[in-house]
PDB file of N, CA and C in Angstrom:
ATOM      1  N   UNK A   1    -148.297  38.326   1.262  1.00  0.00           N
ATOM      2  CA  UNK A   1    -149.573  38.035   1.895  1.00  0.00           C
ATOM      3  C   UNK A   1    -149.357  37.224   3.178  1.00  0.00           C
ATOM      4  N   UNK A   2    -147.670  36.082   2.920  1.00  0.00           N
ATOM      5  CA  UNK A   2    -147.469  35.573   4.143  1.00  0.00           C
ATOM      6  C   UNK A   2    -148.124  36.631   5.462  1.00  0.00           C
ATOM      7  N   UNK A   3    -146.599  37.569   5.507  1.00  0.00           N
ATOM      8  CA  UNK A   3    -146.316  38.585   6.494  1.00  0.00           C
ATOM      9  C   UNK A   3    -147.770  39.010   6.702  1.00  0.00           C
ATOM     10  N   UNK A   4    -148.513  39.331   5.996  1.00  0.00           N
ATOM     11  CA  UNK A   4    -150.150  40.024   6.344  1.00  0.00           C
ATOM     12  C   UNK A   4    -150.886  39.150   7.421  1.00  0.00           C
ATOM     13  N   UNK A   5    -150.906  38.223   7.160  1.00  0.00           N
ATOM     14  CA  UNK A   5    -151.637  36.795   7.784  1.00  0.00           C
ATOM     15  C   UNK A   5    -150.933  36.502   9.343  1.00  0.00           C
ATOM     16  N   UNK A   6    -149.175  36.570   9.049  1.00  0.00           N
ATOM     17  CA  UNK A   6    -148.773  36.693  10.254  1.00  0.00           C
ATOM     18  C   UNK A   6    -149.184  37.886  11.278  1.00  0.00           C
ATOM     19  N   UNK A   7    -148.932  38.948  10.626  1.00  0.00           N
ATOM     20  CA  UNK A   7    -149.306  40.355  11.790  1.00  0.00           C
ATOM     21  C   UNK A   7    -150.631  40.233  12.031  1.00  0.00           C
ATOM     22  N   UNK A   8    -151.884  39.844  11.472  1.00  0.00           N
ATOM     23  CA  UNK A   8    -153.443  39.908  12.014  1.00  0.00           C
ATOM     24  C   UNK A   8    -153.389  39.527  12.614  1.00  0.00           C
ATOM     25  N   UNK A   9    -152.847  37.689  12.518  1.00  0.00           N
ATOM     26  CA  UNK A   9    -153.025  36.969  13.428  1.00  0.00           C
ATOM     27  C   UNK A   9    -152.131  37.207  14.874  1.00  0.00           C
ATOM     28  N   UNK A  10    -151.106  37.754  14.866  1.00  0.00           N
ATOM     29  CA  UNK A  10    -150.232  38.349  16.182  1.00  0.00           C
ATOM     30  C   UNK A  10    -151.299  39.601  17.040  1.00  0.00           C
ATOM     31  N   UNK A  11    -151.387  40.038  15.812  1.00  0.00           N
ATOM     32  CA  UNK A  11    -152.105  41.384  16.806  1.00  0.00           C
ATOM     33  C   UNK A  11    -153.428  41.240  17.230  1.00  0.00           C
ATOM     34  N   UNK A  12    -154.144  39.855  17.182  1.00  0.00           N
ATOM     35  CA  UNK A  12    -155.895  39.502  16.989  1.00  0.00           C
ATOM     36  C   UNK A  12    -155.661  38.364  18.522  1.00  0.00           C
ATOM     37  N   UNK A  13    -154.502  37.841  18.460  1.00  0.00           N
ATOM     38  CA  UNK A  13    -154.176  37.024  19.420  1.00  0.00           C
ATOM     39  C   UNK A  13    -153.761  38.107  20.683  1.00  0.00           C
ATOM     40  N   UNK A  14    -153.128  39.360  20.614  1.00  0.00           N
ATOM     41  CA  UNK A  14    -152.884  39.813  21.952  1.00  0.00           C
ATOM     42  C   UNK A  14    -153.793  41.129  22.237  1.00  0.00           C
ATOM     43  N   UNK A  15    -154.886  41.157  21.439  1.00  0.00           N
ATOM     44  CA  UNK A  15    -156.159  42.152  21.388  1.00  0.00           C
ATOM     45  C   UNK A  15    -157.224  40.686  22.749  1.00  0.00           C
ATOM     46  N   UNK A  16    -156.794  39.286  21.911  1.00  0.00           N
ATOM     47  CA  UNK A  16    -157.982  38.738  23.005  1.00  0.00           C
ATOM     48  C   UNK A  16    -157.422  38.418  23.978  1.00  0.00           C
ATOM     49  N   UNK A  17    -156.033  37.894  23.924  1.00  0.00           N
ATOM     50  CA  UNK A  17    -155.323  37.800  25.505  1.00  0.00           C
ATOM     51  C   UNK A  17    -155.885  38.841  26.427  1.00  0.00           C
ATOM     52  N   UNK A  18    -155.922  40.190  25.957  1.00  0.00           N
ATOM     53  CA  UNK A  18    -155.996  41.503  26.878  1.00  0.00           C
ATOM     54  C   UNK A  18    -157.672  41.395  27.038  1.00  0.00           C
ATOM     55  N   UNK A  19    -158.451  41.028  26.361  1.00  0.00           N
ATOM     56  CA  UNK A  19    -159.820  40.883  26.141  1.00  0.00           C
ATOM     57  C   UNK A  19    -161.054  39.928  26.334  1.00  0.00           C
ATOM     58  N   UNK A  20    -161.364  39.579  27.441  1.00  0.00           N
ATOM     59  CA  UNK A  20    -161.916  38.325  27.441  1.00  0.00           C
ATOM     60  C   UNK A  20    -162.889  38.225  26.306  1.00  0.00           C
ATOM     61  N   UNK A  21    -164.196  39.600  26.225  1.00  0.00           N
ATOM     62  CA  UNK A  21    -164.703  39.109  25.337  1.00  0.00           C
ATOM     63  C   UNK A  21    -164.307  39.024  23.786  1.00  0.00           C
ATOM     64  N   UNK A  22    -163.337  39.967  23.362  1.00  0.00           N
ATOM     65  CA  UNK A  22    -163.000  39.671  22.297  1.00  0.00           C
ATOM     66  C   UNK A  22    -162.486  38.462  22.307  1.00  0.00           C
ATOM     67  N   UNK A  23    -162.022  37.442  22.568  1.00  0.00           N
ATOM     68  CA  UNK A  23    -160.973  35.956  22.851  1.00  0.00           C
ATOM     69  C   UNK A  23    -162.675  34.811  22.613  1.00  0.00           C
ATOM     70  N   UNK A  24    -163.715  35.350  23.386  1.00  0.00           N
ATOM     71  CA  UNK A  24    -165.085  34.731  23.119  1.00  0.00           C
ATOM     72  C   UNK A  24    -164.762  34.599  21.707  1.00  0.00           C
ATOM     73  N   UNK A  25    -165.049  35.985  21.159  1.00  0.00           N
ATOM     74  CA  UNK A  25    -165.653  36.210  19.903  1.00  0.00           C
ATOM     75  C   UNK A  25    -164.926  35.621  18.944  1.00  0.00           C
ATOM     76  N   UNK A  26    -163.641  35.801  19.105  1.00  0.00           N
ATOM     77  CA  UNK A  26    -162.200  35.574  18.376  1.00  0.00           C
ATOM     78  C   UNK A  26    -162.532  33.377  18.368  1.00  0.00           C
ATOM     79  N   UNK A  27    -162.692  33.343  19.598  1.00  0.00           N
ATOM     80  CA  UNK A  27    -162.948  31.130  19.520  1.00  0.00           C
ATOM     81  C   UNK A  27    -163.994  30.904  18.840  1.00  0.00           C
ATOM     82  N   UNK A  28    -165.050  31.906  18.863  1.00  0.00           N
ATOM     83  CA  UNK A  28    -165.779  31.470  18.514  1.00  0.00           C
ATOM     84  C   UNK A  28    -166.605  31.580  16.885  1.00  0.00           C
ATOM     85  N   UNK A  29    -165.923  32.495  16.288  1.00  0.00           N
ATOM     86  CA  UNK A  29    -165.827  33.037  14.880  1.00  0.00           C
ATOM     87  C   UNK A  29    -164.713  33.429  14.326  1.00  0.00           C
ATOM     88  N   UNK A  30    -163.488  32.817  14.507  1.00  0.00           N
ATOM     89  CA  UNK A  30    -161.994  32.985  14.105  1.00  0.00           C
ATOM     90  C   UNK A  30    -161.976  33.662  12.579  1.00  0.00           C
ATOM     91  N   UNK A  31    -162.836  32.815  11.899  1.00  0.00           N
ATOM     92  CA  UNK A  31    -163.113  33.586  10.625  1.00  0.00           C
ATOM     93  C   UNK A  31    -163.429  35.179  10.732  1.00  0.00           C
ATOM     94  N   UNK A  32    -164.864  35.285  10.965  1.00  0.00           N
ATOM     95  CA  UNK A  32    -165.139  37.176  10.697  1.00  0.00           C
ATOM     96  C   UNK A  32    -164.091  37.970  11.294  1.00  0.00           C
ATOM     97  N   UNK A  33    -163.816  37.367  12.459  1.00  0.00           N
ATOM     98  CA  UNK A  33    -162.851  38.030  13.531  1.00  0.00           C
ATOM     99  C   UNK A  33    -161.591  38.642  12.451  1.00  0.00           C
ATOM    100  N   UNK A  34    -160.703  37.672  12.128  1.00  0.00           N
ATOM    101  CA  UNK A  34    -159.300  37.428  11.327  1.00  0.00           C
ATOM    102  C   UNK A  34    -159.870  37.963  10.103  1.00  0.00           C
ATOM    103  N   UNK A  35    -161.328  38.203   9.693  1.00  0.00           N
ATOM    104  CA  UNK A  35    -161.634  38.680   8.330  1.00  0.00           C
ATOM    105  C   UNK A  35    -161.682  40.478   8.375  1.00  0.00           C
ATOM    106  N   UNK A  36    -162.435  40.503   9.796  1.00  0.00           N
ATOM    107  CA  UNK A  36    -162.653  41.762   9.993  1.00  0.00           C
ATOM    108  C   UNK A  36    -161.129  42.458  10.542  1.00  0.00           C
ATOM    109  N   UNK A  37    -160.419  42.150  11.002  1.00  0.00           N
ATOM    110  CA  UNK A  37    -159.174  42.135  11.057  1.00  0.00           C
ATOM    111  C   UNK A  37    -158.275  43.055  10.179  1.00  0.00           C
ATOM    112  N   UNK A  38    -158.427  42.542   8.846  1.00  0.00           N
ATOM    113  CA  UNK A  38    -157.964  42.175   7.065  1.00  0.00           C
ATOM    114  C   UNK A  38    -157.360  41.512   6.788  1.00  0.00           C
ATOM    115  N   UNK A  39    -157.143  40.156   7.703  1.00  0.00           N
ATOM    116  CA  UNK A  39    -156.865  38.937   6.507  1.00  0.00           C
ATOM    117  C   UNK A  39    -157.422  38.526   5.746  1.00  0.00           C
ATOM    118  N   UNK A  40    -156.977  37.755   4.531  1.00  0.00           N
ATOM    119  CA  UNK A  40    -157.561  37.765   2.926  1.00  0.00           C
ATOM    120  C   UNK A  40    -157.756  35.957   3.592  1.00  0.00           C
ATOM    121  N   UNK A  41    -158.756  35.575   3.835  1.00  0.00           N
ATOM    122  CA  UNK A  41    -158.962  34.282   3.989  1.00  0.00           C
ATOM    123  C   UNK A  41    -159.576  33.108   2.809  1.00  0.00           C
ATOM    124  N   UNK A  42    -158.976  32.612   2.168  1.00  0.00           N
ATOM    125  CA  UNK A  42    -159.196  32.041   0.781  1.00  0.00           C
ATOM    126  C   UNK A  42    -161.153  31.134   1.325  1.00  0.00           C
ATOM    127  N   UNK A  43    -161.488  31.241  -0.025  1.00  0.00           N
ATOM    128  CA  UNK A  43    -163.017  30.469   0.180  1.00  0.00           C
ATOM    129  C   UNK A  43    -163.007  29.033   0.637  1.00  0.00           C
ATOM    130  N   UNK A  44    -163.730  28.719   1.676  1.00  0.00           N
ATOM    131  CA  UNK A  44    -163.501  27.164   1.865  1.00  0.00           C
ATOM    132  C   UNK A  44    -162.416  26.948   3.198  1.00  0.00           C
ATOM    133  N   UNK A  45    -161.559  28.013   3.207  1.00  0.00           N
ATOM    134  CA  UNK A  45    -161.121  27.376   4.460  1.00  0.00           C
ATOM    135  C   UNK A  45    -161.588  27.923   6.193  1.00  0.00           C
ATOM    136  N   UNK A  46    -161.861  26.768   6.908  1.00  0.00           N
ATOM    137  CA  UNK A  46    -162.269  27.194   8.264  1.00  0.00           C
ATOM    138  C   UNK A  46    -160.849  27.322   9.062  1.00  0.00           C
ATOM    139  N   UNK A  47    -161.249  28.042   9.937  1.00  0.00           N
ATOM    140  CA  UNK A  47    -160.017  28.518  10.766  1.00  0.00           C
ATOM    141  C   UNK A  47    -160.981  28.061  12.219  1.00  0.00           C
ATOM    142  N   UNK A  48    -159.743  27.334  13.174  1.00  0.00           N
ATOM    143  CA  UNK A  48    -160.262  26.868  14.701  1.00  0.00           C
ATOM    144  C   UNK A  48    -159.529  27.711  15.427  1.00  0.00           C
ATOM    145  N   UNK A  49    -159.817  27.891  16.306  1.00  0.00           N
ATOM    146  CA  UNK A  49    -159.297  28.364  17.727  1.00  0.00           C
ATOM    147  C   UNK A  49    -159.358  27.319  18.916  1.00  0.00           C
ATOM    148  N   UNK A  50    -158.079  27.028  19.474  1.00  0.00           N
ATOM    149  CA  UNK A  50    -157.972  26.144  20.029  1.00  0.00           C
ATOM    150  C   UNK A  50    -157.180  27.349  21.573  1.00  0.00           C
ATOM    151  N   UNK A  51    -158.209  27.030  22.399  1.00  0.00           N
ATOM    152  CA  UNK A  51    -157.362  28.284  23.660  1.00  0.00           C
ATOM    153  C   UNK A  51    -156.671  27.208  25.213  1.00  0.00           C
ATOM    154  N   UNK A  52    -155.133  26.997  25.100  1.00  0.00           N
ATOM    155  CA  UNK A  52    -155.194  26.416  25.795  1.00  0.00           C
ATOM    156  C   UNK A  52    -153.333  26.832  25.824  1.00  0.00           C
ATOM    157  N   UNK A  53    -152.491  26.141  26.746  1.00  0.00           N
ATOM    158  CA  UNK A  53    -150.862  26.639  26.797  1.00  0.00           C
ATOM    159  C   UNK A  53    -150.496  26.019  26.343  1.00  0.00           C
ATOM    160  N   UNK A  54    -149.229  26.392  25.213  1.00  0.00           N
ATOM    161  CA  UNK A  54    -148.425  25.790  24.436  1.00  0.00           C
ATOM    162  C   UNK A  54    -147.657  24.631  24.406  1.00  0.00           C
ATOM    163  N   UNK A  55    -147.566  24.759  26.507  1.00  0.00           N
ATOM    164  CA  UNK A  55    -146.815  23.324  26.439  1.00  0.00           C
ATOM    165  C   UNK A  55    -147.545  21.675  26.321  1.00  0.00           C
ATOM    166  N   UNK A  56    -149.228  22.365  26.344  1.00  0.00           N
ATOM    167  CA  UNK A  56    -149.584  20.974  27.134  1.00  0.00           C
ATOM    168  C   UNK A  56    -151.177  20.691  26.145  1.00  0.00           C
ATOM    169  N   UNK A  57    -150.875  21.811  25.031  1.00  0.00           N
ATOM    170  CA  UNK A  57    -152.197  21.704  24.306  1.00  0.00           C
ATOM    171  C   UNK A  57    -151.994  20.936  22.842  1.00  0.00           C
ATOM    172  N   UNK A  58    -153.350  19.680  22.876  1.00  0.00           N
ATOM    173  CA  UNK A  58    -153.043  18.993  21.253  1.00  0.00           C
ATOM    174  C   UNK A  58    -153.321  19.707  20.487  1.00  0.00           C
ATOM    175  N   UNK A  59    -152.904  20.320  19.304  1.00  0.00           N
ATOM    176  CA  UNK A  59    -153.458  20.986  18.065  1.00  0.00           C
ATOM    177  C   UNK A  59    -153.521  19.733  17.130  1.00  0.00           C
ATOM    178  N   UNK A  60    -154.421  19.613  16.542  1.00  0.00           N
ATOM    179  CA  UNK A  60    -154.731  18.828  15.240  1.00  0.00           C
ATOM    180  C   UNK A  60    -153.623  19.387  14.228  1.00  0.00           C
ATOM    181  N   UNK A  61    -153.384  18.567  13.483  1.00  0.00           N
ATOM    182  CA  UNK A  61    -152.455  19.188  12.148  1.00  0.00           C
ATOM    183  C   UNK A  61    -153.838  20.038  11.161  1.00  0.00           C
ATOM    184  N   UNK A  62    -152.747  21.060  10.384  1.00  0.00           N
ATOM    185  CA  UNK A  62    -153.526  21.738   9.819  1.00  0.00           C
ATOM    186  C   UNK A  62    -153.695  21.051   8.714  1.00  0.00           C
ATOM    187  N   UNK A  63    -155.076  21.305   7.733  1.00  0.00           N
ATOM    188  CA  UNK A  63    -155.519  20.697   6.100  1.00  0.00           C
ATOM    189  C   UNK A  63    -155.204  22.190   4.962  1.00  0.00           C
ATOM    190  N   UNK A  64    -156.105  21.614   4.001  1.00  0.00           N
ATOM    191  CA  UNK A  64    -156.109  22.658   3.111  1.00  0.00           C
ATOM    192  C   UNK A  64    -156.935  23.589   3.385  1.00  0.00           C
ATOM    193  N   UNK A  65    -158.130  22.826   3.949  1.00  0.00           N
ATOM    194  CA  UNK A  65    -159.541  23.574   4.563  1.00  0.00           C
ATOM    195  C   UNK A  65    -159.383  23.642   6.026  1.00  0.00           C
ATOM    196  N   UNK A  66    -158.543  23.164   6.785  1.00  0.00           N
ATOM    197  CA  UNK A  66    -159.112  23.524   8.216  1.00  0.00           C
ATOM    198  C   UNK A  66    -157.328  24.449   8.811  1.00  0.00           C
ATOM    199  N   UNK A  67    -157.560  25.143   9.191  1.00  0.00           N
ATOM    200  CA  UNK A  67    -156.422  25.546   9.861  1.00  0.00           C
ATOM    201  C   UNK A  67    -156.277  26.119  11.111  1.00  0.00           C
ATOM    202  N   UNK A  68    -155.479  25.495  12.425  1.00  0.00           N
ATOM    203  CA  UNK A  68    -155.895  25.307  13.690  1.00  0.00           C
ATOM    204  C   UNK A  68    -154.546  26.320  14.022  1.00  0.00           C
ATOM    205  N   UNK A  69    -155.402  27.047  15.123  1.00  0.00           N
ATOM    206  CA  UNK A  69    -154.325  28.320  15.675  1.00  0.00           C
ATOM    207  C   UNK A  69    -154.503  28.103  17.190  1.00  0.00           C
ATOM    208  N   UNK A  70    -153.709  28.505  17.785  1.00  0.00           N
ATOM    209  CA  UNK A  70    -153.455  28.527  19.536  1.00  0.00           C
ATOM    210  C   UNK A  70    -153.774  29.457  19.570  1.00  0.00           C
ATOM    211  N   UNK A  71    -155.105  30.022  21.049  1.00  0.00           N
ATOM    212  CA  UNK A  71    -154.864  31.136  21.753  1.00  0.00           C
ATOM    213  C   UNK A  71    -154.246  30.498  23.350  1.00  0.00           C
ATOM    214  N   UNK A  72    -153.075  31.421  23.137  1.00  0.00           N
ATOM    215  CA  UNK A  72    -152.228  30.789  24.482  1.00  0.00           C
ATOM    216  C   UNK A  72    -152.984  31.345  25.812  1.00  0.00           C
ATOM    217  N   UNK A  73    -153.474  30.848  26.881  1.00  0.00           N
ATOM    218  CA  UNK A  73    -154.007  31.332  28.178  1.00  0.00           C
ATOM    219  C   UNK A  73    -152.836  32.095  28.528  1.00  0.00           C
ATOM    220  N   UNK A  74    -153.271  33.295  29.095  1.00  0.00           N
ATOM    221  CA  UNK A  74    -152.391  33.960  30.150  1.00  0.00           C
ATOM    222  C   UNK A  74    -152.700  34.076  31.474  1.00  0.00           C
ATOM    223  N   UNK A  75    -152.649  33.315  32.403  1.00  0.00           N
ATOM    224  CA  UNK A  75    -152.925  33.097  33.717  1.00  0.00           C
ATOM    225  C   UNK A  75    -152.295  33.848  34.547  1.00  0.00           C
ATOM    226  N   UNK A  76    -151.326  34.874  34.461  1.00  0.00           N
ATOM    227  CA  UNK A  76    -150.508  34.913  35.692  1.00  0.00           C
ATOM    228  C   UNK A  76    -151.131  36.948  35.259  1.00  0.00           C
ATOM    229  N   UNK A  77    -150.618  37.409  36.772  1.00  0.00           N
ATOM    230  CA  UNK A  77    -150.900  38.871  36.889  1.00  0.00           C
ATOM    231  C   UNK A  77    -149.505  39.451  37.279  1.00  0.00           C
ATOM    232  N   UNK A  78    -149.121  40.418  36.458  1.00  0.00           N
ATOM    233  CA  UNK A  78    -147.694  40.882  36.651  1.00  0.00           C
ATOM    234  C   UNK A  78    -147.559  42.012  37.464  1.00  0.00           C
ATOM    235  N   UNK A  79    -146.464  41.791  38.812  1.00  0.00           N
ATOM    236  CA  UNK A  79    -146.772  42.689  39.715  1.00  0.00           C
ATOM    237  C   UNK A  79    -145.730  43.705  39.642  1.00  0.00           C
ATOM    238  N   UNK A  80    -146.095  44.736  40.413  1.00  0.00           N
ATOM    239  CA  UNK A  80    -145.592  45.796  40.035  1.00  0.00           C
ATOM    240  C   UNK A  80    -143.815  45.522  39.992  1.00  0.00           C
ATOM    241  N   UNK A  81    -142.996  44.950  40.825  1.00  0.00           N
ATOM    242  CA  UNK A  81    -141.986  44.419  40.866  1.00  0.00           C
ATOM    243  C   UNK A  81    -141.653  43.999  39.379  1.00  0.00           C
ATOM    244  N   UNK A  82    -142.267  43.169  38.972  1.00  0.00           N
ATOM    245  CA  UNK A  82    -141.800  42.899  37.415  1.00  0.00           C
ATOM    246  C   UNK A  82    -142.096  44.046  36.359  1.00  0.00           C
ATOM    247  N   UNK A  83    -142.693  44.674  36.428  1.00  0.00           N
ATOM    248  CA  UNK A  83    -142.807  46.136  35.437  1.00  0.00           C
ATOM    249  C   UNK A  83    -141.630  46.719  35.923  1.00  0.00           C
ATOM    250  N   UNK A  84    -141.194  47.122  37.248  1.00  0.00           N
ATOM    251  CA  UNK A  84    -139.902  47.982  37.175  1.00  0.00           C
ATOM    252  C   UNK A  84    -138.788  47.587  36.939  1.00  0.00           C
ATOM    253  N   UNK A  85    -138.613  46.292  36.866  1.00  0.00           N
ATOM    254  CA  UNK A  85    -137.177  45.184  36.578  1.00  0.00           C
ATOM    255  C   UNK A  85    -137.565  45.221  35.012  1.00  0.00           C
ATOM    256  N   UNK A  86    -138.468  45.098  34.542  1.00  0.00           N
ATOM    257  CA  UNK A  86    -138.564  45.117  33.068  1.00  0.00           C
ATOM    258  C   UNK A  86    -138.205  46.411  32.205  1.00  0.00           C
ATOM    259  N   UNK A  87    -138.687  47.315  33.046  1.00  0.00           N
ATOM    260  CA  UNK A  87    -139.067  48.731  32.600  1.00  0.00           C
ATOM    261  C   UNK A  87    -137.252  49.132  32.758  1.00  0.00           C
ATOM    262  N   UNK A  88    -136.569  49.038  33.686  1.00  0.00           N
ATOM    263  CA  UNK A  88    -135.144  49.588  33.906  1.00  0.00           C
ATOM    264  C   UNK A  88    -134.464  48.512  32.792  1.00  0.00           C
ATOM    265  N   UNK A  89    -134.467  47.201  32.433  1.00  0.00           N
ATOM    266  CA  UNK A  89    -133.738  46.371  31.704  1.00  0.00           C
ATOM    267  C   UNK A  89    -133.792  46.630  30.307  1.00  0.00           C
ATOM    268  N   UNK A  90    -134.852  47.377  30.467  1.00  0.00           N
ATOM    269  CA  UNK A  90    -135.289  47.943  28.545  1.00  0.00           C
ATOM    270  C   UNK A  90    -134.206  48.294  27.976  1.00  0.00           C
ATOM    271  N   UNK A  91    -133.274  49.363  28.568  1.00  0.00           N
ATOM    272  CA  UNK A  91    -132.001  49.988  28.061  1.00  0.00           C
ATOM    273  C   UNK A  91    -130.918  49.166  27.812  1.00  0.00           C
ATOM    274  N   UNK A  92    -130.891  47.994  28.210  1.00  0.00           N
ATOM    275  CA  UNK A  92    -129.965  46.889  28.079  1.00  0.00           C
ATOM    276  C   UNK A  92    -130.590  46.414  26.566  1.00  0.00           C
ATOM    277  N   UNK A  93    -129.746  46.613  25.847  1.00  0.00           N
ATOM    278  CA  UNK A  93    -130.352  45.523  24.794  1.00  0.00           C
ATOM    279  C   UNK A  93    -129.137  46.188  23.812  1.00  0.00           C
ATOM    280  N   UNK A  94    -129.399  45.679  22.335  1.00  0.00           N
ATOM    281  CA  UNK A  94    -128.053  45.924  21.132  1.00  0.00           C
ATOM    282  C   UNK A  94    -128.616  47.416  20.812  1.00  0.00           C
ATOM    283  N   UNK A  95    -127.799  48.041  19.940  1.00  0.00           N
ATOM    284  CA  UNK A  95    -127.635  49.576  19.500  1.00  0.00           C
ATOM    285  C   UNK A  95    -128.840  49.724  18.738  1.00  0.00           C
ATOM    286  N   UNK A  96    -129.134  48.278  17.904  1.00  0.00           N
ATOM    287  CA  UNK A  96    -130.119  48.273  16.903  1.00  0.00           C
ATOM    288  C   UNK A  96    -131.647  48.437  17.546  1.00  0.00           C
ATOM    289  N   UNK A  97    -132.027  47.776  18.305  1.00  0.00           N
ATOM    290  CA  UNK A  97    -133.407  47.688  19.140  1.00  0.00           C
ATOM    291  C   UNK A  97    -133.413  48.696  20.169  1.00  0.00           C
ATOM    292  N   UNK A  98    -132.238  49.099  20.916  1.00  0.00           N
ATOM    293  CA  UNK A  98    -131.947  50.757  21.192  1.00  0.00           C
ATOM    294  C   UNK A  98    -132.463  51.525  20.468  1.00  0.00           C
ATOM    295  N   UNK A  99    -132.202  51.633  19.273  1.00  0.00           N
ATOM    296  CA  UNK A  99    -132.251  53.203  18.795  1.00  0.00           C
ATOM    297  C   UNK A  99    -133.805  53.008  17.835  1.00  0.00           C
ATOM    298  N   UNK A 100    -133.981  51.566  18.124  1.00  0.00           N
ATOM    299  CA  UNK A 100    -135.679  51.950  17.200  1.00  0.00           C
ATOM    300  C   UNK A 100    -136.614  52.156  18.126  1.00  0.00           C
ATOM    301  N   UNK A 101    -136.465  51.636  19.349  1.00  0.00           N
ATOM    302  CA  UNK A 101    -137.492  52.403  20.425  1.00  0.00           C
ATOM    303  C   UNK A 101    -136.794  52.556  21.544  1.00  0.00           C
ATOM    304  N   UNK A 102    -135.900  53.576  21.742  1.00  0.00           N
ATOM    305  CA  UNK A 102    -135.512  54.368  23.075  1.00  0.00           C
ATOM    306  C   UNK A 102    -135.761  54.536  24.148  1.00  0.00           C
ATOM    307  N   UNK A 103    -135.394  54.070  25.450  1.00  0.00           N
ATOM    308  CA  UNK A 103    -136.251  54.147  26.326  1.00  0.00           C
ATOM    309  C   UNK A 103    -135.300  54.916  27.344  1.00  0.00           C
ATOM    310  N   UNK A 104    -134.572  55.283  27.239  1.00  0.00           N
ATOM    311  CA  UNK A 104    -134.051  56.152  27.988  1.00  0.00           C
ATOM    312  C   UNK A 104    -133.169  57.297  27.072  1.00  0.00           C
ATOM    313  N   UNK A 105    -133.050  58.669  27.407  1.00  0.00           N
ATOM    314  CA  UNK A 105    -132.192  59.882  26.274  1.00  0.00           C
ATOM    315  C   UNK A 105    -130.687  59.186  26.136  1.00  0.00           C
ATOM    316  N   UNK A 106    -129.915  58.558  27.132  1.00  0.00           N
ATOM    317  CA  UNK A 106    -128.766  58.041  26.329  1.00  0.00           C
ATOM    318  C   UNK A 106    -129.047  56.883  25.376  1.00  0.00           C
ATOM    319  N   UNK A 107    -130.049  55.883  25.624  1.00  0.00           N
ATOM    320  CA  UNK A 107    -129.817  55.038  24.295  1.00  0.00           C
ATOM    321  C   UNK A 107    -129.875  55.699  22.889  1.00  0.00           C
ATOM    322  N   UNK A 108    -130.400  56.753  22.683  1.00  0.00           N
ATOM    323  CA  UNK A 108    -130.510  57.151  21.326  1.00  0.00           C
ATOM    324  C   UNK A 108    -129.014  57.803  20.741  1.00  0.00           C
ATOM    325  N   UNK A 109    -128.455  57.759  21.558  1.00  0.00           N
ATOM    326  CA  UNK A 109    -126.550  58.298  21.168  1.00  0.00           C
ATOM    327  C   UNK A 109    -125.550  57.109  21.599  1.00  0.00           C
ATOM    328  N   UNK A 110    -125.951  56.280  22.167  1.00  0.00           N
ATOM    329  CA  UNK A 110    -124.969  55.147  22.338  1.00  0.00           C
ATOM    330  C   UNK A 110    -125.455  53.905  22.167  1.00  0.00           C
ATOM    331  N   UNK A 111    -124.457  53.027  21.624  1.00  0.00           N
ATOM    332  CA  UNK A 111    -124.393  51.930  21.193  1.00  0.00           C
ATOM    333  C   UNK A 111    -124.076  50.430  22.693  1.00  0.00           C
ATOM    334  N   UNK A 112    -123.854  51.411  23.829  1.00  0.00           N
ATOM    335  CA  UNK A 112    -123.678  50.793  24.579  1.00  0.00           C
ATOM    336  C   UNK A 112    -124.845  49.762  25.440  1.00  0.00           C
ATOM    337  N   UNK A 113    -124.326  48.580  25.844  1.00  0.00           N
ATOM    338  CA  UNK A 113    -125.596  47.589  26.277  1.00  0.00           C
ATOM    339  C   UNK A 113    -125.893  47.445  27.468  1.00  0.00           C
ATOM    340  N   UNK A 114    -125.171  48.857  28.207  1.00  0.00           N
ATOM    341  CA  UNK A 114    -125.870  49.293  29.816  1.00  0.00           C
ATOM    342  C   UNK A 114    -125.547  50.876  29.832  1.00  0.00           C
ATOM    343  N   UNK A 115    -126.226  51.287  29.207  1.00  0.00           N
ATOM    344  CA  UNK A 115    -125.829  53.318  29.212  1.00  0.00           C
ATOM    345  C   UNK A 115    -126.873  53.699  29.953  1.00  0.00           C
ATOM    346  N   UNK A 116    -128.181  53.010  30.476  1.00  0.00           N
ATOM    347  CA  UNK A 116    -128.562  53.691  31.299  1.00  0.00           C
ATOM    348  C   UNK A 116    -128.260  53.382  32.817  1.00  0.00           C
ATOM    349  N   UNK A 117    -127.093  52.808  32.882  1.00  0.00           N
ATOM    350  CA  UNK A 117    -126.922  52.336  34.350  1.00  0.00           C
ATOM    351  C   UNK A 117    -126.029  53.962  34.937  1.00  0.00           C
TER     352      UNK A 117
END
């Protein structure tokens, strides 16, 4: 149920990053949001949304009943320059993360950690 709780909450956090109003909806009803989601949220506990950057934001410690989550701001706009340095570096990586999502026809036959150069 851990792992369940982790993936909603990963994939509910970069649905509102991409989303202003979902990120509203998400601060402002963390519950239905994370419920409608399908996390199994036990009775009694409130869930906060706290939207602010990791380096410089207080989170309260969490209780039994209250449990406080970061939505991290994403401020910056990625320009096309960084999509193609990202997009060509993809093929660099181990055999293992190679061959589970491929991004170029030689990674899927080599183990090597620059085959698309």
């Amino acid at each position: 149920m851990e792992n369940q709780a982790v993936r909603v909450i990963s994939e509910v956090t970069a649905k509102a990053q991409a989303n202003p109003d979902f990120a509203h909806e998400y601060v402002n009803n963390p519950n239905k949001v994370l419920s409608d989601a399908g996390m199994q949220i036990p009775e009694g506990m409130n869930i906060h949304v706290i939207v602010g950057a990791p380096a410089n934001s207080e989170i309260p410690n969490s209780t039994s009943t209250d449990v406080y989550l970061l939505l991290p701001q994403v401020n910056e706009e990625i320009k096309d320059e960084s999509l193609a340095t990202a997009a060509a570096a993809s093929c660099q990586s181990t055999s293992s993360t190679c061959v589970t999502v491929p991004s170029c026809v030689s990674c899927v036959s080599s183990a090597s950690t620059n085959s698309c150069s």
